[in-house]
Protein backbone atom coordinates (compact mmCIF):
# COMPACT_ATOMS: atom_id res chain seq x y z
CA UNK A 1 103.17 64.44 117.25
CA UNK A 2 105.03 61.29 117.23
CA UNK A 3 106.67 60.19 114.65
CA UNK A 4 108.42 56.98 115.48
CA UNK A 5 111.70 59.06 116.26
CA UNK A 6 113.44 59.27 119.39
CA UNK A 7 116.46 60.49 120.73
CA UNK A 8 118.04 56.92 120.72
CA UNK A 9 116.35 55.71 117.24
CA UNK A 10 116.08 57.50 113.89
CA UNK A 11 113.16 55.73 110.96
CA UNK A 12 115.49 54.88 108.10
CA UNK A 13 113.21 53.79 104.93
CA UNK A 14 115.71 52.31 102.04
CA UNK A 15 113.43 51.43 98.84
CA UNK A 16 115.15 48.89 97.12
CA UNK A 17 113.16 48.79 93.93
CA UNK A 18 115.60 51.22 92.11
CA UNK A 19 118.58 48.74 93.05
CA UNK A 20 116.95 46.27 92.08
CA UNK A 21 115.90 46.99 88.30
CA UNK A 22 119.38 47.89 87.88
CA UNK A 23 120.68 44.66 89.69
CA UNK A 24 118.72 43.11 86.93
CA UNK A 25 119.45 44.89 84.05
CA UNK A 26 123.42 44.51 85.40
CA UNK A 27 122.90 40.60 85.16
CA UNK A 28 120.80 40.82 81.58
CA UNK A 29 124.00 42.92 80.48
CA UNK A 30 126.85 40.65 81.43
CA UNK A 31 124.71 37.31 79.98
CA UNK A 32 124.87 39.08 76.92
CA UNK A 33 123.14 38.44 73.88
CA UNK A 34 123.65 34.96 73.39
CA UNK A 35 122.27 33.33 76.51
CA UNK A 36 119.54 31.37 75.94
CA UNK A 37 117.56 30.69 78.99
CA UNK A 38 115.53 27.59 77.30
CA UNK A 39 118.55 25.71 76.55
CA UNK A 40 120.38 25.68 79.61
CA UNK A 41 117.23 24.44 81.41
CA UNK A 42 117.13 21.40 78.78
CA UNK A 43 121.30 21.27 79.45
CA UNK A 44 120.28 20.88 83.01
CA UNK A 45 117.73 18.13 82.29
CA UNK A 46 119.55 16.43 80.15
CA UNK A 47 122.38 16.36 83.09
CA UNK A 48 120.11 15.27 85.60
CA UNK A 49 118.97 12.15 83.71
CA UNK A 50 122.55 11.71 83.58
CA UNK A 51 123.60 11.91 86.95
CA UNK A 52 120.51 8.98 87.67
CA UNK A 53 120.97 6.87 84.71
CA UNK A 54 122.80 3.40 84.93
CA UNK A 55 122.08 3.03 88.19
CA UNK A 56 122.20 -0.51 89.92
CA UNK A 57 119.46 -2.15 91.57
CA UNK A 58 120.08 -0.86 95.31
CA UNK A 59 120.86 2.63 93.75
CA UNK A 60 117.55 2.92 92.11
CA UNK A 61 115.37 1.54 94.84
CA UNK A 62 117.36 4.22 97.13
CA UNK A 63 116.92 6.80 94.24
CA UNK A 64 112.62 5.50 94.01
CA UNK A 65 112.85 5.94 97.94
CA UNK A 66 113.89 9.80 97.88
CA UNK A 67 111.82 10.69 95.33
CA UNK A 68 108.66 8.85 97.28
CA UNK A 69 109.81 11.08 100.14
CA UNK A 70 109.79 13.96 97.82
CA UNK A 71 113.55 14.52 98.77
CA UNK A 72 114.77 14.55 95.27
CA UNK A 73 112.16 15.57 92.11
CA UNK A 74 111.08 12.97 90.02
CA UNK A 75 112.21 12.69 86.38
CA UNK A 76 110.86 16.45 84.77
CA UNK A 77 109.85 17.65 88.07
CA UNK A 78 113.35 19.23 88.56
């Protein structure tokens, strides 16, 4: 019978599933009760408009450019 062993290599199966539900749960724990997922994505929008706003005339043609060239998301695409 051969069972993928030989005298140089051992099978080593690892199932991470375990580690990871209690990876998870770990991070739940330590956000605690108060985190609220919804508004730190609008924090994060509301940053990213932000970081783009007020932008001259060469900065927002380079800013149109990137987001043409999908290299940055376009306004609520991020």
């Amino acid at each position: 019978m051969n069972d993928g062993n030989t005298s140089d290599h051992q099978i080593f199966e690892l199932d991470l599933a375990a580690h990871e539900a209690r990876r998870r749960t770990e991070i739940l724990a330590a956000l605690g009760d108060t985190w609220d997922p919804i508004a730190v994505v609008e924090g994060e929008d509301e940053a990213y408009r932000l970081l783009y706003s007020g932008l001259d005339a060469e900065q927002q043609a380079t800013y149109d450019m990137l987001i043409a060239a999908e290299v940055l998301p376009g306004p609520g695409q991020g």
